[in-house]
C-alpha atoms as a PDB file:
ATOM      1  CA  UNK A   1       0.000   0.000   0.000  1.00  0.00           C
ATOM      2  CA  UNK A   2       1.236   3.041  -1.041  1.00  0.00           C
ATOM      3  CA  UNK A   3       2.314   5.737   2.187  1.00  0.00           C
ATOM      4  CA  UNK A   4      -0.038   8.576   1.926  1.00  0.00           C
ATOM      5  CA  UNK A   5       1.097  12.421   1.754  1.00  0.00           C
ATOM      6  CA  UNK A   6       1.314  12.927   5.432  1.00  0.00           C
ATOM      7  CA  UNK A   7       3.375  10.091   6.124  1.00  0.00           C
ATOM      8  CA  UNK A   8       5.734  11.180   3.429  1.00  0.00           C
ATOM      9  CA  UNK A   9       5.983  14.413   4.551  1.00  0.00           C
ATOM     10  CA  UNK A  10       6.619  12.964   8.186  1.00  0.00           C
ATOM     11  CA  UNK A  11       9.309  10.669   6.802  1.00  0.00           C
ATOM     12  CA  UNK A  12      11.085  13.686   4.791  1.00  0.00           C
ATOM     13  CA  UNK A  13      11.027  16.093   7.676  1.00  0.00           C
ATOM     14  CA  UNK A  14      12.344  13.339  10.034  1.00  0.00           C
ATOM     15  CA  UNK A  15      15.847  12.356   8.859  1.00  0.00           C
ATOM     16  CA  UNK A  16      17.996  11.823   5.726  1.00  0.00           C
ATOM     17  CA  UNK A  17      15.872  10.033   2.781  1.00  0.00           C
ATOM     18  CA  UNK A  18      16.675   8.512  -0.448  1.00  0.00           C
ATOM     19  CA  UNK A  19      14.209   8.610  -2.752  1.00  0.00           C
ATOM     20  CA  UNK A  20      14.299   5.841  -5.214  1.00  0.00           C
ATOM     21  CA  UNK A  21      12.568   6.656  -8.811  1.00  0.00           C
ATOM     22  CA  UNK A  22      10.841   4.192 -10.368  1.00  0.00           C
ATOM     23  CA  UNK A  23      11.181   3.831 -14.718  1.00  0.00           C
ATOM     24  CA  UNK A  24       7.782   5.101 -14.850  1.00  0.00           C
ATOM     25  CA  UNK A  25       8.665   8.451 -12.803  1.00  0.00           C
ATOM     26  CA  UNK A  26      11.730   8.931 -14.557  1.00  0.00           C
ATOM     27  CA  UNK A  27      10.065   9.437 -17.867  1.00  0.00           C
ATOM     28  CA  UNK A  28       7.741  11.929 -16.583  1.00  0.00           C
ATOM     29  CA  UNK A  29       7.969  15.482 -17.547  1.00  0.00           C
ATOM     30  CA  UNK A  30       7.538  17.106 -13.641  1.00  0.00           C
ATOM     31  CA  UNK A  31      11.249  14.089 -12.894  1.00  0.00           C
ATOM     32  CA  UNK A  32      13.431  16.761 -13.058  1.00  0.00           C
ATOM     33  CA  UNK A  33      11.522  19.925 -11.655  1.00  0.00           C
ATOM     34  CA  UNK A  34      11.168  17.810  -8.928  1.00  0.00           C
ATOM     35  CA  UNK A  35      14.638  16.882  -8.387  1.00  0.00           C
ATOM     36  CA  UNK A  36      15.608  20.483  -8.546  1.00  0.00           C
ATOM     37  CA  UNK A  37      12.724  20.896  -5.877  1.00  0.00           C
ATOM     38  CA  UNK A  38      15.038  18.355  -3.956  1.00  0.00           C
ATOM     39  CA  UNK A  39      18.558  20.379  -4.426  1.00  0.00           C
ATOM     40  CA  UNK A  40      16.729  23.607  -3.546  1.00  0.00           C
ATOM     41  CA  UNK A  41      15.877  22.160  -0.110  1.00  0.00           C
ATOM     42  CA  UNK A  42      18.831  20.624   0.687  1.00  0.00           C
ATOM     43  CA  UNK A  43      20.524  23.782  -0.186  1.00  0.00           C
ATOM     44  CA  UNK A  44      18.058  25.810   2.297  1.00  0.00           C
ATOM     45  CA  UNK A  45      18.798  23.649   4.989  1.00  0.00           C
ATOM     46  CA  UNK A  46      22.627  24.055   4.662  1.00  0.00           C
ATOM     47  CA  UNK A  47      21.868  27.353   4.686  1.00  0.00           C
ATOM     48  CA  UNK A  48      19.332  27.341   7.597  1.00  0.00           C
ATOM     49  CA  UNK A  49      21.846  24.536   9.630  1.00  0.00           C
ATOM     50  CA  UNK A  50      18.764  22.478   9.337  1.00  0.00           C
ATOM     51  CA  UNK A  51      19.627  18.834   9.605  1.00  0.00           C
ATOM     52  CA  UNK A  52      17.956  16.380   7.108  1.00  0.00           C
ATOM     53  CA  UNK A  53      19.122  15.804   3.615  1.00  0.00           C
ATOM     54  CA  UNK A  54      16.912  14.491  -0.032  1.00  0.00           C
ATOM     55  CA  UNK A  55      19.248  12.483  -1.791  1.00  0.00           C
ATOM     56  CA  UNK A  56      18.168  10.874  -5.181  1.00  0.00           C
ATOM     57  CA  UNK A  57      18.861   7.859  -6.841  1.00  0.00           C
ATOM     58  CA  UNK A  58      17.661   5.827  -9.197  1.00  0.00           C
ATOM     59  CA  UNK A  59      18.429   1.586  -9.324  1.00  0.00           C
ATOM     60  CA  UNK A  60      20.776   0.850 -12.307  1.00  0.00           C
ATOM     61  CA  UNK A  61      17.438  -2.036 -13.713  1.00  0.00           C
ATOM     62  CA  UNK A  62      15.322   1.391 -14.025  1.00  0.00           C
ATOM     63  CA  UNK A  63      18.199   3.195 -15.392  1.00  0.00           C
ATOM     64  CA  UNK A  64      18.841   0.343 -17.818  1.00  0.00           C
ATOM     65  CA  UNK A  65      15.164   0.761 -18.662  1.00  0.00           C
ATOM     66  CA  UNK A  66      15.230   4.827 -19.327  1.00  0.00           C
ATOM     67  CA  UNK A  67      18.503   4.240 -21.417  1.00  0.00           C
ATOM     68  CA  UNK A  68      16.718   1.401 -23.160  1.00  0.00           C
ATOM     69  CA  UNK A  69      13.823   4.146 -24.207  1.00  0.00           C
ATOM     70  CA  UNK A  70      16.201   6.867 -25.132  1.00  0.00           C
ATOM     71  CA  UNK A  71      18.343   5.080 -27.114  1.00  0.00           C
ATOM     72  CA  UNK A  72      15.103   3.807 -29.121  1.00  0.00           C
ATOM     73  CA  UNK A  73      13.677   7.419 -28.886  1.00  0.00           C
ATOM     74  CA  UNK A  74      16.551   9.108 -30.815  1.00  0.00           C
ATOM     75  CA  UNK A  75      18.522   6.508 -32.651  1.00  0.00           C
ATOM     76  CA  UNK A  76      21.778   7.935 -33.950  1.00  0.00           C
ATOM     77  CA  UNK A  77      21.216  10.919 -31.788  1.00  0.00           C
ATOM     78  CA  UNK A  78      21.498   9.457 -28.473  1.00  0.00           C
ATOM     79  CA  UNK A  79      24.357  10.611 -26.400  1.00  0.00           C
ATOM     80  CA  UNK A  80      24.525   8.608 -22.840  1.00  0.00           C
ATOM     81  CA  UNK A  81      27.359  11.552 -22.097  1.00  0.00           C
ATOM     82  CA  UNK A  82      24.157  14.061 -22.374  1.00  0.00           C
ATOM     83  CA  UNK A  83      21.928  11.411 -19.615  1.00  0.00           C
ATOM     84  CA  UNK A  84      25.108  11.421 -17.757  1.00  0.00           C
ATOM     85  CA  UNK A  85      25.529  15.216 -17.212  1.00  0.00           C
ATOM     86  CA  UNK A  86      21.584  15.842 -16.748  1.00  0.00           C
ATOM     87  CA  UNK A  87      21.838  13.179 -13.694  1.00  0.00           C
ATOM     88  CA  UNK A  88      25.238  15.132 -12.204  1.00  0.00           C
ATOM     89  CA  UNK A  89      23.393  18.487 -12.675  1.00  0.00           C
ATOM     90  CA  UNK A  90      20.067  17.339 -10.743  1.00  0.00           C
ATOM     91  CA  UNK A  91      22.664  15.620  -8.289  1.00  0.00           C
ATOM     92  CA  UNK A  92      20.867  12.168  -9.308  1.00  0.00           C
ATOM     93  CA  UNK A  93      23.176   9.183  -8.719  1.00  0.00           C
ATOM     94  CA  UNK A  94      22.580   5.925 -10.047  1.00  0.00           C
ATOM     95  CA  UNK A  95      22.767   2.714  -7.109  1.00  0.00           C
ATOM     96  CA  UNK A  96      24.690  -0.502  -8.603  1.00  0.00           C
ATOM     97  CA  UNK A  97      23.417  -3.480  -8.266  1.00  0.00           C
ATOM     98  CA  UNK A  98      25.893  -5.052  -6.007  1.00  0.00           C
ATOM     99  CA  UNK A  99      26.055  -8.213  -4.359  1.00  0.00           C
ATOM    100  CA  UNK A 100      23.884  -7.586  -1.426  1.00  0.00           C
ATOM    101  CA  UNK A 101      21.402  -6.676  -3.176  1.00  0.00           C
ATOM    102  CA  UNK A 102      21.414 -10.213  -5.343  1.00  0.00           C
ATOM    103  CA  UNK A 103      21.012 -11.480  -1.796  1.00  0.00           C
ATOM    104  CA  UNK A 104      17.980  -9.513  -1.234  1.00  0.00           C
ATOM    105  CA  UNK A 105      16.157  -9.876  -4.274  1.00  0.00           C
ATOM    106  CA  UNK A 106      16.436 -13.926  -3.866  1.00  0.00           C
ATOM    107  CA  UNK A 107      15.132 -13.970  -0.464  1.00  0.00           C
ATOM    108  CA  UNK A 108      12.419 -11.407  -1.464  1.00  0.00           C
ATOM    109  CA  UNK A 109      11.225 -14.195  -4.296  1.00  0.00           C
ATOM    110  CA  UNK A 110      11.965 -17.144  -2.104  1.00  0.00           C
ATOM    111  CA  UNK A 111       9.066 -15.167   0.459  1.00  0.00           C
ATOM    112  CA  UNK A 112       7.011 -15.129  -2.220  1.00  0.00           C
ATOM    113  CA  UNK A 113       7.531 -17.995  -4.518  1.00  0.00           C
ATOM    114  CA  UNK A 114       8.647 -20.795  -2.602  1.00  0.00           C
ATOM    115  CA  UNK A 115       8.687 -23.800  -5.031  1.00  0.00           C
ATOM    116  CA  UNK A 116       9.983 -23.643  -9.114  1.00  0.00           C
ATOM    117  CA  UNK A 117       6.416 -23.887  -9.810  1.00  0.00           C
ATOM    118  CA  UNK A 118       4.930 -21.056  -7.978  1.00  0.00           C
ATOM    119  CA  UNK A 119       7.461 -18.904 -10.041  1.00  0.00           C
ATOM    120  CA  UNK A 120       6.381 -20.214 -13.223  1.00  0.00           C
ATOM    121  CA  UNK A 121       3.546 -19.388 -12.714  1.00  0.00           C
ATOM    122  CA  UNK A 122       4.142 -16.096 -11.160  1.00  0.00           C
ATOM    123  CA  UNK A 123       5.975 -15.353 -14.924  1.00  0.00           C
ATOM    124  CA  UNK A 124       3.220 -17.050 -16.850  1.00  0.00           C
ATOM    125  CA  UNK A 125       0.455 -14.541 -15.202  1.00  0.00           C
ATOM    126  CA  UNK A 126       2.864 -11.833 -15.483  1.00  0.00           C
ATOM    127  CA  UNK A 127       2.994 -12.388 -19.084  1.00  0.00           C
ATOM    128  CA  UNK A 128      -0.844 -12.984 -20.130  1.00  0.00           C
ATOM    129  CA  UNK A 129      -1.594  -9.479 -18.581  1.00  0.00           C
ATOM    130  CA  UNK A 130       1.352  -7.754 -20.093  1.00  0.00           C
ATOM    131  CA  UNK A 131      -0.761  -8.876 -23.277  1.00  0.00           C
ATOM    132  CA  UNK A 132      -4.011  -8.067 -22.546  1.00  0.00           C
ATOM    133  CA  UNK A 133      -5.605 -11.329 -22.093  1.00  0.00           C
ATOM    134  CA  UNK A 134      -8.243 -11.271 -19.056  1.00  0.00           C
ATOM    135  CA  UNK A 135      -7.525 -13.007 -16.011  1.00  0.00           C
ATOM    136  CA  UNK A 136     -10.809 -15.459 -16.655  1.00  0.00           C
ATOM    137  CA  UNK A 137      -8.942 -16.984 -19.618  1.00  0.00           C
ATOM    138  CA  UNK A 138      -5.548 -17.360 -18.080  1.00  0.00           C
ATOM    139  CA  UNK A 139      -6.510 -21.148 -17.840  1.00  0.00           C
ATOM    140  CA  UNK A 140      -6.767 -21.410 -21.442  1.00  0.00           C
ATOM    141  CA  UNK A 141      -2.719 -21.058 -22.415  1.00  0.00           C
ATOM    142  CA  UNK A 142      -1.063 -23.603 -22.210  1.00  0.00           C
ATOM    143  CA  UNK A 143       2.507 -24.113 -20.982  1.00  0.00           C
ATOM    144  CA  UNK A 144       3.925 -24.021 -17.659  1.00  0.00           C
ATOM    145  CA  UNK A 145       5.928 -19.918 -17.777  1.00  0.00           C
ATOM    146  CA  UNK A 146       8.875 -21.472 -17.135  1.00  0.00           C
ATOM    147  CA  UNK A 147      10.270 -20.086 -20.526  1.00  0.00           C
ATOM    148  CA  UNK A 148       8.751 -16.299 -19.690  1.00  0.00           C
ATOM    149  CA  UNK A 149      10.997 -13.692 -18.768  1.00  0.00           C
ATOM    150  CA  UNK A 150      12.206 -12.808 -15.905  1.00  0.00           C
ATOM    151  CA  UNK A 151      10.623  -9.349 -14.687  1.00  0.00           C
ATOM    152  CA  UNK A 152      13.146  -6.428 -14.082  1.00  0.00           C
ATOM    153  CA  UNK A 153      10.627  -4.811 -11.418  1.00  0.00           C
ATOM    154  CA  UNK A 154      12.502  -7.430  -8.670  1.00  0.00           C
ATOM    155  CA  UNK A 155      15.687  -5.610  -9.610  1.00  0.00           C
ATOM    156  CA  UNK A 156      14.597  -2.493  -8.402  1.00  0.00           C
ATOM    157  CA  UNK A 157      12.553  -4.007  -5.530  1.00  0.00           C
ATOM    158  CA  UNK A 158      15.702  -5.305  -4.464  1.00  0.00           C
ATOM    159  CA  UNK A 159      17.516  -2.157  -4.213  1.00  0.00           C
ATOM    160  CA  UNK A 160      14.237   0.215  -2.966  1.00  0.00           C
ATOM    161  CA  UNK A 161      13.549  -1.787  -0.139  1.00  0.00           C
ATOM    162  CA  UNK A 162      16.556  -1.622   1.355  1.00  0.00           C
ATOM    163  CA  UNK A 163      17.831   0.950   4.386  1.00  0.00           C
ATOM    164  CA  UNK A 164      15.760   4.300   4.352  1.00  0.00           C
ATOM    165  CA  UNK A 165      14.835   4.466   0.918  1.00  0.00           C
ATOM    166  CA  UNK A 166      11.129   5.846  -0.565  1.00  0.00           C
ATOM    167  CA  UNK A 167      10.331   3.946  -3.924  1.00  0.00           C
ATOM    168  CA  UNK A 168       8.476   6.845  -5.649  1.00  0.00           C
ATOM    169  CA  UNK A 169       6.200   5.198  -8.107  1.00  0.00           C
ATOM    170  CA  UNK A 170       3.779   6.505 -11.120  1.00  0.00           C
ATOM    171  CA  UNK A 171       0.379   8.078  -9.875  1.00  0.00           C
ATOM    172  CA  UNK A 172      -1.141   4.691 -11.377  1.00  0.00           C
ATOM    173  CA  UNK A 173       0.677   2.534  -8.627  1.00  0.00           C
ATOM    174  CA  UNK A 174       1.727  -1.006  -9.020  1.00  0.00           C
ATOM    175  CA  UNK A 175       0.541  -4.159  -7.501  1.00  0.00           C
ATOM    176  CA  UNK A 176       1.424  -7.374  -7.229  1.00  0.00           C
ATOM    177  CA  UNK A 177       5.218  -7.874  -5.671  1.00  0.00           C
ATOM    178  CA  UNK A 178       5.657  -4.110  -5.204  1.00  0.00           C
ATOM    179  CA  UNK A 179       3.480  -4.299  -1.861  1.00  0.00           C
ATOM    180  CA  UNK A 180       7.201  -6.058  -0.475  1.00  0.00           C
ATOM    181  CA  UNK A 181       8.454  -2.459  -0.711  1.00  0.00           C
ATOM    182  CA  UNK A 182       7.577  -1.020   3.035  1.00  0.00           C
ATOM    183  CA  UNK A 183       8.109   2.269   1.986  1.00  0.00           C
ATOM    184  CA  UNK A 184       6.655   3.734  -1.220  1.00  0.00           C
ATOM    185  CA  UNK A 185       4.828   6.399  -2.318  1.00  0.00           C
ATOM    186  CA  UNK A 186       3.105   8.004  -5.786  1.00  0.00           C
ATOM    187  CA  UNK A 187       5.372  10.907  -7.882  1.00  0.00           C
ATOM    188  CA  UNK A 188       2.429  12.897  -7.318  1.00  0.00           C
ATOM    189  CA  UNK A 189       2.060  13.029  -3.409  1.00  0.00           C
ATOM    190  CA  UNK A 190       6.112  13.330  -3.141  1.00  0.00           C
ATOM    191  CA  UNK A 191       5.631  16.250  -5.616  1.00  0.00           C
ATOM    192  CA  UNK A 192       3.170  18.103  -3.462  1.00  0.00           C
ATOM    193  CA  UNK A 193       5.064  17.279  -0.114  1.00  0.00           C
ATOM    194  CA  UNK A 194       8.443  18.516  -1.314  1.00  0.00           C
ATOM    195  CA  UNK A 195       6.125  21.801  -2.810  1.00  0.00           C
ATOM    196  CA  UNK A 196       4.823  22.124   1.016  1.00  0.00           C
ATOM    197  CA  UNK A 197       8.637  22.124   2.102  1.00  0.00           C
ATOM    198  CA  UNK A 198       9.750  24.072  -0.202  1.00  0.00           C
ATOM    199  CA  UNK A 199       6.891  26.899   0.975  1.00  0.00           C
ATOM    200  CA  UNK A 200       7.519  26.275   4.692  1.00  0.00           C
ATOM    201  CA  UNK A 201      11.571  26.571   3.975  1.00  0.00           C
ATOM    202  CA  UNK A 202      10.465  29.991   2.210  1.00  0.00           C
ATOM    203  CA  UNK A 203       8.820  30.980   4.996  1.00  0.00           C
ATOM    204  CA  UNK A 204      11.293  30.498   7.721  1.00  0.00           C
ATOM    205  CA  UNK A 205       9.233  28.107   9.327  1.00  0.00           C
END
């Protein structure tokens, strides 16, 4: 379930955060005004000797993902040099996937799928919606999902649900294995809360 606006804003006002962006944030137009709505409180704190920082990240699977687009997006003209310096302007890094994480991301599934064939058929389901067909007629393809692929969404699970990290998700929200994430929250409701901190910053509150 997805943390609602107040219990965002409590967890940014409380202590350093990482927010986490999903792919579907980062291709959103309002991804980088709100990372410079980010920087510009981070800076005002500094200034203010307010403790609490917003640092930003985004999981090298989503990154993978948004390259993935671009690189389809503008053929010949795609320059990774030009993604690179956007993400050191907006201070934006992006988290390897590093061994740990592996070791999260299989006891994550193992929670959830505990036998080969649970996962199959995890993959198979996965699949059928990806394609449109409706969950009443799921019975009627055949095969087993063991040959499906493997969904990159666990790769980023693995990484956002980890230390004190907010996966910041499209307004749509996500279902299935995302409710394994304890902290995560739509683009729009971190938008508005980092807006409201912004104003109170502004204020000298």
């Amino acid at each position: 379930m997805a943390m609602t606006s107040d219990d965002v804003y409590q967890f940014v006002q409380a202590t350093d955060v990482t927010l986490a962006f999903d792919t579907s944030v980062t291709v959103r137009h309002g991804f980088l005004p709100l990372c410079d709505q980010a920087n510009w409180v981070n800076a005002r704190r500094r200034m203010l000797g307010l403790s609490g920082r917003v640092h930003l990240c985004v999981p090298a699977a989503a990154h993978a993902e948004r390259l993935f687009d671009l690189a389809q997006q503008h053929g010949d003209r795609y320059d990774v040099e030009f993604v690179r310096h956007i993400l050191r302007e907006r201070q934006v890094e992006v988290y390897n996937f590093t061994v740990q994480d592996a070791e999260h991301c299989a006891e994550l599934l193992v929670q959830r799928y505990a036998t080969p064939d649970a996962w199959y058929a995890f993959k198979k389901r996965r699949c059928l919606e990806c394609a449109g067909l409706p969950v009443e007629y799921h019975h009627l393809a055949a095969g087993s999902g063991q040959r499906c692929g493997t969904p990159n969404d666990w790769l980023i699970i693995a990484q956002a649900s980890q230390g004190k990290m907010l996966l910041v998700m499209d307004d749509r929200g996500r279902g299935g294995e995302y409710d394994l994430v304890e902290r995560i929250a739509r683009f729009s409701d971190v938008r508005a809360v980092l807006e409201r901190v912004v104003q109170e910053l502004t204020a000298g509150v």
